[in-house]
Protein backbone atom coordinates (compact mmCIF):
# COMPACT_ATOMS: atom_id res chain seq x y z
CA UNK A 1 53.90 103.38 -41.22
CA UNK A 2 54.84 99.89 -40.55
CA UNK A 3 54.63 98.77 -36.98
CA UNK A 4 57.91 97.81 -34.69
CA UNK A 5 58.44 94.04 -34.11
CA UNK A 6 61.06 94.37 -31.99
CA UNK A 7 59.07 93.51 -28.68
CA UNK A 8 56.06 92.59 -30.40
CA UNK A 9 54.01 89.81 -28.28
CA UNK A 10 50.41 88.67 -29.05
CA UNK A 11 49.53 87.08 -26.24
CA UNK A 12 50.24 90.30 -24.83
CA UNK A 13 48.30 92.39 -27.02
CA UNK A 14 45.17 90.65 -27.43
CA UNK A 15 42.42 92.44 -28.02
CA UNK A 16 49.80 104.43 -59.87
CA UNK A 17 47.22 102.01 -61.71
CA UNK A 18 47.91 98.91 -60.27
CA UNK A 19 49.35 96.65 -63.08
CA UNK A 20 46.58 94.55 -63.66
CA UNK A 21 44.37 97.45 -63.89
CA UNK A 22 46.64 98.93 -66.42
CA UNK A 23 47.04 95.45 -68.60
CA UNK A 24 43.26 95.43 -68.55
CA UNK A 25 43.24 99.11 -69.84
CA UNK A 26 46.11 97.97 -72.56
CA UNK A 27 44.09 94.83 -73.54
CA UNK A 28 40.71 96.86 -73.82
CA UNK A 29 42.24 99.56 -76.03
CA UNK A 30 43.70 97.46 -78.27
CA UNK A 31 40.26 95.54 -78.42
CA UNK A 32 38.84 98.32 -80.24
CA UNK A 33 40.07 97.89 -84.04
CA UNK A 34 41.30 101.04 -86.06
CA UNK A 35 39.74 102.95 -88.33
CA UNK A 36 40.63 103.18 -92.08
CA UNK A 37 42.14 106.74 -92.77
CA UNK A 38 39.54 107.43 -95.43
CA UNK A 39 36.55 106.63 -92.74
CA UNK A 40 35.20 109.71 -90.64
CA UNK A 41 35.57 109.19 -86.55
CA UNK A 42 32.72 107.93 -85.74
CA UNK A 43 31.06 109.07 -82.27
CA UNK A 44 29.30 105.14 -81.71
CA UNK A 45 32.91 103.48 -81.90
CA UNK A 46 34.37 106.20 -79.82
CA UNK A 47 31.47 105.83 -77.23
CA UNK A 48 31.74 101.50 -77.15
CA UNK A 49 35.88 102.22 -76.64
CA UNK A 50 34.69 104.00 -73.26
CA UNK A 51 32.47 101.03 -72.24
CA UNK A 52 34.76 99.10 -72.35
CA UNK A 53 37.38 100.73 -70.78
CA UNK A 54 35.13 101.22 -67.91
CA UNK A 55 34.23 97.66 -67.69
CA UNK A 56 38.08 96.87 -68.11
CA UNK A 57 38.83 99.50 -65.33
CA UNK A 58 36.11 97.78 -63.00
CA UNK A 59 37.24 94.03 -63.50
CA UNK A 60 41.23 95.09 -62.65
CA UNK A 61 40.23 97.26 -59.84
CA UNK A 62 37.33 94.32 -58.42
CA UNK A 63 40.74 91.81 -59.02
CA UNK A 64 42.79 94.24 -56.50
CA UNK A 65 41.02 93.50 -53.61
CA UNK A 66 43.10 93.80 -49.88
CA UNK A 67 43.93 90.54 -48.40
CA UNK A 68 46.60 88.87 -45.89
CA UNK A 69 49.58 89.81 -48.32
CA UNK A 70 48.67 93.16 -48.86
CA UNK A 71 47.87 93.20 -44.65
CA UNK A 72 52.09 91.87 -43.70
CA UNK A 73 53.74 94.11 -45.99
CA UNK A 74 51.78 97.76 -45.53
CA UNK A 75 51.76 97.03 -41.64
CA UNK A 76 54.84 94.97 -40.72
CA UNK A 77 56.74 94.50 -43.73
CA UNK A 78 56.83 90.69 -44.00
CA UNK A 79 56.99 89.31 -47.00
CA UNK A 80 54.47 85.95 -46.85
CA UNK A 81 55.91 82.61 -48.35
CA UNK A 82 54.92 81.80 -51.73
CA UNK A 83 53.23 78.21 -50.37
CA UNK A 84 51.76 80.76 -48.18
CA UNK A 85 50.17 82.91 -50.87
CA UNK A 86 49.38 80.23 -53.40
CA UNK A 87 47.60 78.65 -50.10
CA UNK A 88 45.49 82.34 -49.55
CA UNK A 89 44.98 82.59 -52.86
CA UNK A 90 43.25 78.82 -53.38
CA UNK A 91 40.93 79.26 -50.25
CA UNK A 92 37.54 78.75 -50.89
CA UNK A 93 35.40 81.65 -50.09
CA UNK A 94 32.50 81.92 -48.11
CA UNK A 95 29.72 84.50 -48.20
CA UNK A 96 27.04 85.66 -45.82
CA UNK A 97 24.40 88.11 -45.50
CA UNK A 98 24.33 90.21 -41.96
CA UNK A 99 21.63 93.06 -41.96
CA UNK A 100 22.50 95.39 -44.58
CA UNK A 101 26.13 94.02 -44.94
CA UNK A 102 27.83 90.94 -46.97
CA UNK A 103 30.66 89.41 -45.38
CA UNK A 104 32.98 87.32 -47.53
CA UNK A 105 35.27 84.96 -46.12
CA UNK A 106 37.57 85.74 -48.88
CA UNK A 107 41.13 84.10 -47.48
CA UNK A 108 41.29 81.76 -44.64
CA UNK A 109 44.46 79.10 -43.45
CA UNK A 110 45.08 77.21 -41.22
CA UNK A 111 48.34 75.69 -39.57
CA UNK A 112 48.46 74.00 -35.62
CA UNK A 113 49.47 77.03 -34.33
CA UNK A 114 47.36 79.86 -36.14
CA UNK A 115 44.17 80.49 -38.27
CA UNK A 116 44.32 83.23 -40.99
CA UNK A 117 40.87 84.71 -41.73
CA UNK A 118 40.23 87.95 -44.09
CA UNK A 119 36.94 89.28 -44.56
CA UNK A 120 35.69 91.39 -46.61
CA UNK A 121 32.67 93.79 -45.96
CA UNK A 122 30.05 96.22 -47.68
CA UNK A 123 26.65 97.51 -47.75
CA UNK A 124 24.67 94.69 -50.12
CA UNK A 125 23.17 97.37 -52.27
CA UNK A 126 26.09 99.19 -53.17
CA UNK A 127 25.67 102.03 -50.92
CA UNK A 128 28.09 103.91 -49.74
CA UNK A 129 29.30 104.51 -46.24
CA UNK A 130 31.43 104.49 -43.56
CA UNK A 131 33.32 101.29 -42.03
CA UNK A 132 34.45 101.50 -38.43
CA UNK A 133 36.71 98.76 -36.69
CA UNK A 134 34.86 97.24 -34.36
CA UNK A 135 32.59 99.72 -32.87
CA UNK A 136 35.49 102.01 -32.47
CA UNK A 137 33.83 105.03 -34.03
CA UNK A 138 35.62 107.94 -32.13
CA UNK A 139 39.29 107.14 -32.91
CA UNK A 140 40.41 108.96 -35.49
CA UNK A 141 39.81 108.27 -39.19
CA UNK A 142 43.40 109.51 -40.53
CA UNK A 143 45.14 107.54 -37.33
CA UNK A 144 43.47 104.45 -38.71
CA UNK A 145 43.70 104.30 -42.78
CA UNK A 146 44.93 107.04 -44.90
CA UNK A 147 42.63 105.58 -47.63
CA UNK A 148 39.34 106.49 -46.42
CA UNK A 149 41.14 109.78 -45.18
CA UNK A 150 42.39 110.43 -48.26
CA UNK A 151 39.49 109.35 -50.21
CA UNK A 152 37.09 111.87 -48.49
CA UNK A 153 39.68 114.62 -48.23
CA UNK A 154 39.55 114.50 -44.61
CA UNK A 155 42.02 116.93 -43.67
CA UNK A 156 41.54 117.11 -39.74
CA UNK A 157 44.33 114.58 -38.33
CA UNK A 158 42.02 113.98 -35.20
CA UNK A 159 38.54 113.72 -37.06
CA UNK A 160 36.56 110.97 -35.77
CA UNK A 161 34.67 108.55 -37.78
CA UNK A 162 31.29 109.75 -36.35
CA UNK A 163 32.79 113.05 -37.24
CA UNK A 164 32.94 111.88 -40.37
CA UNK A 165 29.90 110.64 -40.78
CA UNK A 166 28.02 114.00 -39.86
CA UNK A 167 30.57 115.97 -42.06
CA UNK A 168 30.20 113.57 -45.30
CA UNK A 169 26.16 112.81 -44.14
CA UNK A 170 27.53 109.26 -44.27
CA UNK A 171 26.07 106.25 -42.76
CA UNK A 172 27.70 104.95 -40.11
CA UNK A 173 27.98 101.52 -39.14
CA UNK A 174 30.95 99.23 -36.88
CA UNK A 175 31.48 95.23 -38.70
CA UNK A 176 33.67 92.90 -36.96
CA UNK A 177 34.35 89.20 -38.66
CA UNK A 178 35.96 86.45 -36.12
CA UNK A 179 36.89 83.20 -36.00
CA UNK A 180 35.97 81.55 -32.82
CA UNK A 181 37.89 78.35 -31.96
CA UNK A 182 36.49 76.75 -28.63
CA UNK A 183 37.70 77.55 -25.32
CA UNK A 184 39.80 74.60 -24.68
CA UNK A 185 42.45 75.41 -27.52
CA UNK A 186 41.97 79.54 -27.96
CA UNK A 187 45.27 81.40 -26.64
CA UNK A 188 43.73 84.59 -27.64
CA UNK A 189 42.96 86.73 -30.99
CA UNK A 190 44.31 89.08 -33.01
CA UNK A 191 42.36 91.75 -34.80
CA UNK A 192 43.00 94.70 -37.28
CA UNK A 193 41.66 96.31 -40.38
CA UNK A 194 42.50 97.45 -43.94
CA UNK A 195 40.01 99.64 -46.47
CA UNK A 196 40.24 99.51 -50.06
CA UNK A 197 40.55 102.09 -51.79
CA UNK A 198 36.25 102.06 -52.49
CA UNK A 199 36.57 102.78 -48.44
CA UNK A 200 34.64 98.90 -47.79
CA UNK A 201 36.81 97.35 -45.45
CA UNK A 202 38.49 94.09 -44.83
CA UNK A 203 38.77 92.77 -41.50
CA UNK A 204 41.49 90.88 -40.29
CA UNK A 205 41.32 87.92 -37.48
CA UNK A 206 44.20 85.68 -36.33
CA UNK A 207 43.07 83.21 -33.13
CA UNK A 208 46.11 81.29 -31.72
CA UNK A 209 46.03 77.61 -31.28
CA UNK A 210 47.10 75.64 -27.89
CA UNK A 211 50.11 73.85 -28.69
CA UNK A 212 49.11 70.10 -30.20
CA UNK A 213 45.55 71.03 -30.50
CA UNK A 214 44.85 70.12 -34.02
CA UNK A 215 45.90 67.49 -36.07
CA UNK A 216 44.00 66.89 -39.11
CA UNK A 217 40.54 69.46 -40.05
CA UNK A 218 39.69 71.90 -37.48
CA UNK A 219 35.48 73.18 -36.32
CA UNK A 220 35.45 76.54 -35.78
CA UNK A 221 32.80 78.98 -35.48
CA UNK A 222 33.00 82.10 -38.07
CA UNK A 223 31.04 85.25 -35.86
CA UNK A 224 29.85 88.22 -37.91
CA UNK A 225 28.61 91.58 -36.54
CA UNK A 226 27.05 94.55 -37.82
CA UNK A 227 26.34 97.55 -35.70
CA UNK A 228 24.61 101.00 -36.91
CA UNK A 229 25.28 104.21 -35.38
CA UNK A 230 23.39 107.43 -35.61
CA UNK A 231 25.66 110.15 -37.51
CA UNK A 232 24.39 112.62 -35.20
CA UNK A 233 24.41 111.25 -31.61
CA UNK A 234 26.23 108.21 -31.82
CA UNK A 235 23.38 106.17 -30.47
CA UNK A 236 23.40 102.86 -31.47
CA UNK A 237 20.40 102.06 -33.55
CA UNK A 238 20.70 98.58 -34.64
CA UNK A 239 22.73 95.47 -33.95
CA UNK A 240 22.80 92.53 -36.47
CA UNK A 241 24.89 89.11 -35.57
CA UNK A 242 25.46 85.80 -36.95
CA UNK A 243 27.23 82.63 -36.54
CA UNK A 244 28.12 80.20 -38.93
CA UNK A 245 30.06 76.42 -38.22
CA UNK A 246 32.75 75.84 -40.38
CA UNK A 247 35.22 73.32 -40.71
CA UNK A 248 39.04 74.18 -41.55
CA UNK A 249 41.81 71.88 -42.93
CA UNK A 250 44.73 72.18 -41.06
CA UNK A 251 47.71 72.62 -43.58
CA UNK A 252 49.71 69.84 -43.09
CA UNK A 253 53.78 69.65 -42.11
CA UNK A 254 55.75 69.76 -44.77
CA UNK A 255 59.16 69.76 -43.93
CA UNK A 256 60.63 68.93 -40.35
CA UNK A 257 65.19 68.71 -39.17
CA UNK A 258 66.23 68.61 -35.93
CA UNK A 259 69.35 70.69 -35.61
CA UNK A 260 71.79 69.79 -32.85
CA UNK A 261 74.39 72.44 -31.35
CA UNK A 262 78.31 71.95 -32.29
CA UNK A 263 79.66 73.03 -29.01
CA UNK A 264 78.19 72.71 -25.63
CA UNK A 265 76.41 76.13 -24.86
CA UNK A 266 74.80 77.75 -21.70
CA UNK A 267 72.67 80.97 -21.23
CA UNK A 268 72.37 82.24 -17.35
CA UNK A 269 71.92 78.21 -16.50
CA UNK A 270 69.76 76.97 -19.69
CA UNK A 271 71.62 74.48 -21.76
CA UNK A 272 70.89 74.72 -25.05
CA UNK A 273 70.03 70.73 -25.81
CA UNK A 274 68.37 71.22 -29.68
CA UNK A 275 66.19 73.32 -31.70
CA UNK A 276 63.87 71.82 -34.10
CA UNK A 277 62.08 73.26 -37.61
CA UNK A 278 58.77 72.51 -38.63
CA UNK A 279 57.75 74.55 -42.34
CA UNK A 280 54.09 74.42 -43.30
CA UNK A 281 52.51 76.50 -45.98
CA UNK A 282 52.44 79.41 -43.56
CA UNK A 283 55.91 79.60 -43.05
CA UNK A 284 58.72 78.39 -40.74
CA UNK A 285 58.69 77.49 -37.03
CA UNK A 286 62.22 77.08 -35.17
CA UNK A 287 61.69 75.73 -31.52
CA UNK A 288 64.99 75.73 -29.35
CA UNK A 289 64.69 73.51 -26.23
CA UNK A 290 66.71 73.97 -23.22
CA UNK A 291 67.55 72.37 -19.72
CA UNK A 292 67.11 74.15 -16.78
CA UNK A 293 69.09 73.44 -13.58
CA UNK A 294 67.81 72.35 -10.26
CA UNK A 295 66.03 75.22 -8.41
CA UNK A 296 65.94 77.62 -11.03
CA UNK A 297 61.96 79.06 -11.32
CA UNK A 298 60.00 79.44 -13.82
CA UNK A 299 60.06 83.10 -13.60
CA UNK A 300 63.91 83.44 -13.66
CA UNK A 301 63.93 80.93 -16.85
CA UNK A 302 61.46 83.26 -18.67
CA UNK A 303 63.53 86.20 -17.70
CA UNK A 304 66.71 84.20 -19.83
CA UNK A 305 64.56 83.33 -22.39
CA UNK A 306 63.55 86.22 -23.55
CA UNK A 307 67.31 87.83 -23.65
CA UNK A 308 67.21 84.38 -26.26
CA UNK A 309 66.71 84.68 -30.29
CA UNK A 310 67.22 81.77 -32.66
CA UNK A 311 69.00 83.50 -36.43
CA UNK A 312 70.50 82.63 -39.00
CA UNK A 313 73.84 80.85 -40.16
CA UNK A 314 75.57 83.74 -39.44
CA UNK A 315 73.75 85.32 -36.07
CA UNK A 316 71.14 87.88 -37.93
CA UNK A 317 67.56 87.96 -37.03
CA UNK A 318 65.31 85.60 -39.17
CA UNK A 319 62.67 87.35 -41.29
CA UNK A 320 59.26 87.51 -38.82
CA UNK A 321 56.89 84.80 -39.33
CA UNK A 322 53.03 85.08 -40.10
CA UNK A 323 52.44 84.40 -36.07
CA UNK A 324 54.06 87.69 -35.34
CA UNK A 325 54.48 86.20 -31.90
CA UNK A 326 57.84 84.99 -30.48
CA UNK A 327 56.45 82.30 -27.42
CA UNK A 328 58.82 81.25 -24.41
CA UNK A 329 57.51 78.57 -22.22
CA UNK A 330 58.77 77.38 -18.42
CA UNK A 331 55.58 75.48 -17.92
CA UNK A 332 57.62 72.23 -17.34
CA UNK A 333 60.78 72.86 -15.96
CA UNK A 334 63.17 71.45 -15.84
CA UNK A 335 62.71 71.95 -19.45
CA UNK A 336 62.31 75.01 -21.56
CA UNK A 337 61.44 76.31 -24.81
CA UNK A 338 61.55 79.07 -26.80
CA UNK A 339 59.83 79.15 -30.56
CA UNK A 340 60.27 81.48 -33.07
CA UNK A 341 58.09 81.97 -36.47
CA UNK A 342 59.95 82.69 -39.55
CA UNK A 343 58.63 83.53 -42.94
CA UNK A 344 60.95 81.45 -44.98
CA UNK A 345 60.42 79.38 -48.12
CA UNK A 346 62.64 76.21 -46.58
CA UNK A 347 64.54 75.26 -43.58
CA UNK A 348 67.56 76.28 -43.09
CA UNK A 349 71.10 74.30 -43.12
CA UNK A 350 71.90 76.01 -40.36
CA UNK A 351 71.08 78.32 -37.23
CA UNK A 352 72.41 79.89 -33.99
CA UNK A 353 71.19 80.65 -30.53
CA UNK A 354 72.18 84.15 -29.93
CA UNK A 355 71.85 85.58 -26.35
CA UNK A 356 74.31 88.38 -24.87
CA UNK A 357 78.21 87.37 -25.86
CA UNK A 358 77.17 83.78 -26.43
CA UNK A 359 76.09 82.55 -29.87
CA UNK A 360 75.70 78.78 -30.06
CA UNK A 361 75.96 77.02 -33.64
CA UNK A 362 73.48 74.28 -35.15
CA UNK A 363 73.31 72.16 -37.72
């Protein structure tokens, strides 16, 4: 069920085959030449077909791994830019051994207001077992991911993970992959989680940046954790941790208009002076800026602001950007701002203002 973005505020909230599989399968089968009619079947060529489609049916399902796409459009429905993809997709990954676990840094971007990091985690050996979020192992497994639900026929809707554990005589163990940014420029972190359909998981980490933080490559610190639990108890029997410095290029701007309003427009007191557009390979940023009038507070220009949305040409809401976070700011009266993260492939000619009655044209 995708999740409602309506009200949705980060800052806040901190804390069928597929079709590659079945081209493989295709490409495989037809790898393995006919027989003449006059031959007999023979039980070898019959037995190296299987091999192979095995081996094609591991390679297509190994390619179909969960990542930051897959993460927008099963939880919020966003469909990422294609710079943005092409930009996941090209991201060198890193890899790192954490007690029994590796960690892959398999997709990580960077603009100046977000970092994207995906990481994906299992037992080095192969094993299997079960992958709790965090070290959240009593919220419930079919809550959480219908995969691993569905995967272990876990028909109790309330079953724990250590519940789990003791009915499957799973391991149990709680991985969490970060980025940490330092203090001075960390607004706060998202974090979430995704299981493939093997039930590993892939841990998802978004830290936002302090406005004009970054320009240029960005040291960060990439924190790994690994915690097992006793199936039984719950006890916690082990802890593993690491930390590894990294260095991130910031994706650069790569598009920028200043849009300028065609009519003189006020909102409870805020004049509406400009809004500007910034597109990097994440996506589109729209920041309006406004002019408050002597005496109002901060507090009653952040109550106007967020009655405020920035849409299209025609007044409807912009697709949601990668940020998922909509950020009004009365720091320095007497001017205000409001940004808003779009996931768009180019600027637009042309937005609006929307707030109330009042819709206020730019261009």
């Amino acid at each position: 069920m995708k999740r409602d973005l309506e009200h949705l505020d980060l800052k806040r909230a901190f804390r069928p085959v597929p079709e590659s599989c079945h081209r493989a399968l295709m490409d495989a089968a037809r790898s393995v030449g006919e027989e003449k009619p006059v031959k007999r079947f023979s039980y070898r060529a019959a037995l190296i077909a299987a091999v192979i489609l095995i081996a094609a049916m591991a390679v297509a399902y190994a390619a179909v791994r969960l990542g930051w796409i897959d993460y927008y459009d099963q939880q919020y429905g966003i469909a990422v830019p294609k710079s943005a993809q092409e930009a996941l997709t090209a991201s060198k990954s890193k890899t790192y051994q954490v007690g029994p676990m590796t960690f892959t840094y398999q997709q990580m971007l960077t603009d100046k207001r977000i970092v994207l990091s995906s990481a994906a985690i299992r037992l080095t050996d192969g094993g299997e077992a079960l992958y709790a979020n965090d070290t959240n192992i009593y919220d419930s497994v079919s809550a959480i991911t219908d995969t691993v639900a569905n995967l272990y026929s876990l028909s109790d809707y309330q079953e724990t993970w250590l519940e789990a554990a003791q009915e499957l005589d799973l391991p149990l163990y709680g991985v969490r992959a970060l980025v940490e940014l330092p203090p001075e420029i960390d607004l706060g972190s998202m974090e979430d989680a995704l299981w493939n359909e093997d039930g590993t998981i892939v841990y998802f980490n978004m830290p936002m940046l302090a406005p004009g933080s970054v320009d240029g490559n960005l040291n960060a610190t990439l924190y790994m954790a690994v915690t097992q639990f006793d199936p039984i108890t719950g006890e916690r029997l082990e802890k593993w941790e690491a930390r590894e410095e990294v260095t991130l290029p910031v994706a650069p701007l790569l598009e920028e208009k200043t849009y300028l309003p065609q009519e003189n427009a006020t909102f409870d007191g805020l004049t509406l002076e400009s809004v500007r557009g910034e597109r990097y390979a994440t996506g589109v940023y729209l920041c309006a800026t406004f002019s408050a009038p002597e005496g109002m507070t901060r507090e009653e220009a952040l109550d106007v602001l967020h009655t405020l949305s920035i849409c299209d040409a025609d007044g409807a809401p912009l697709p949601m950007g990668l940020s998922l976070s909509i950020c009004p700011d009365a720091e320095a009266l007497p001017v205000a701002t409001l940004e808003v993260p779009a996931s768009l492939e180019t600027l637009p000619d042309e937005v609006t203002v929307v707030g109330g009655e009042t819709i206020a044209h730019l261009n």
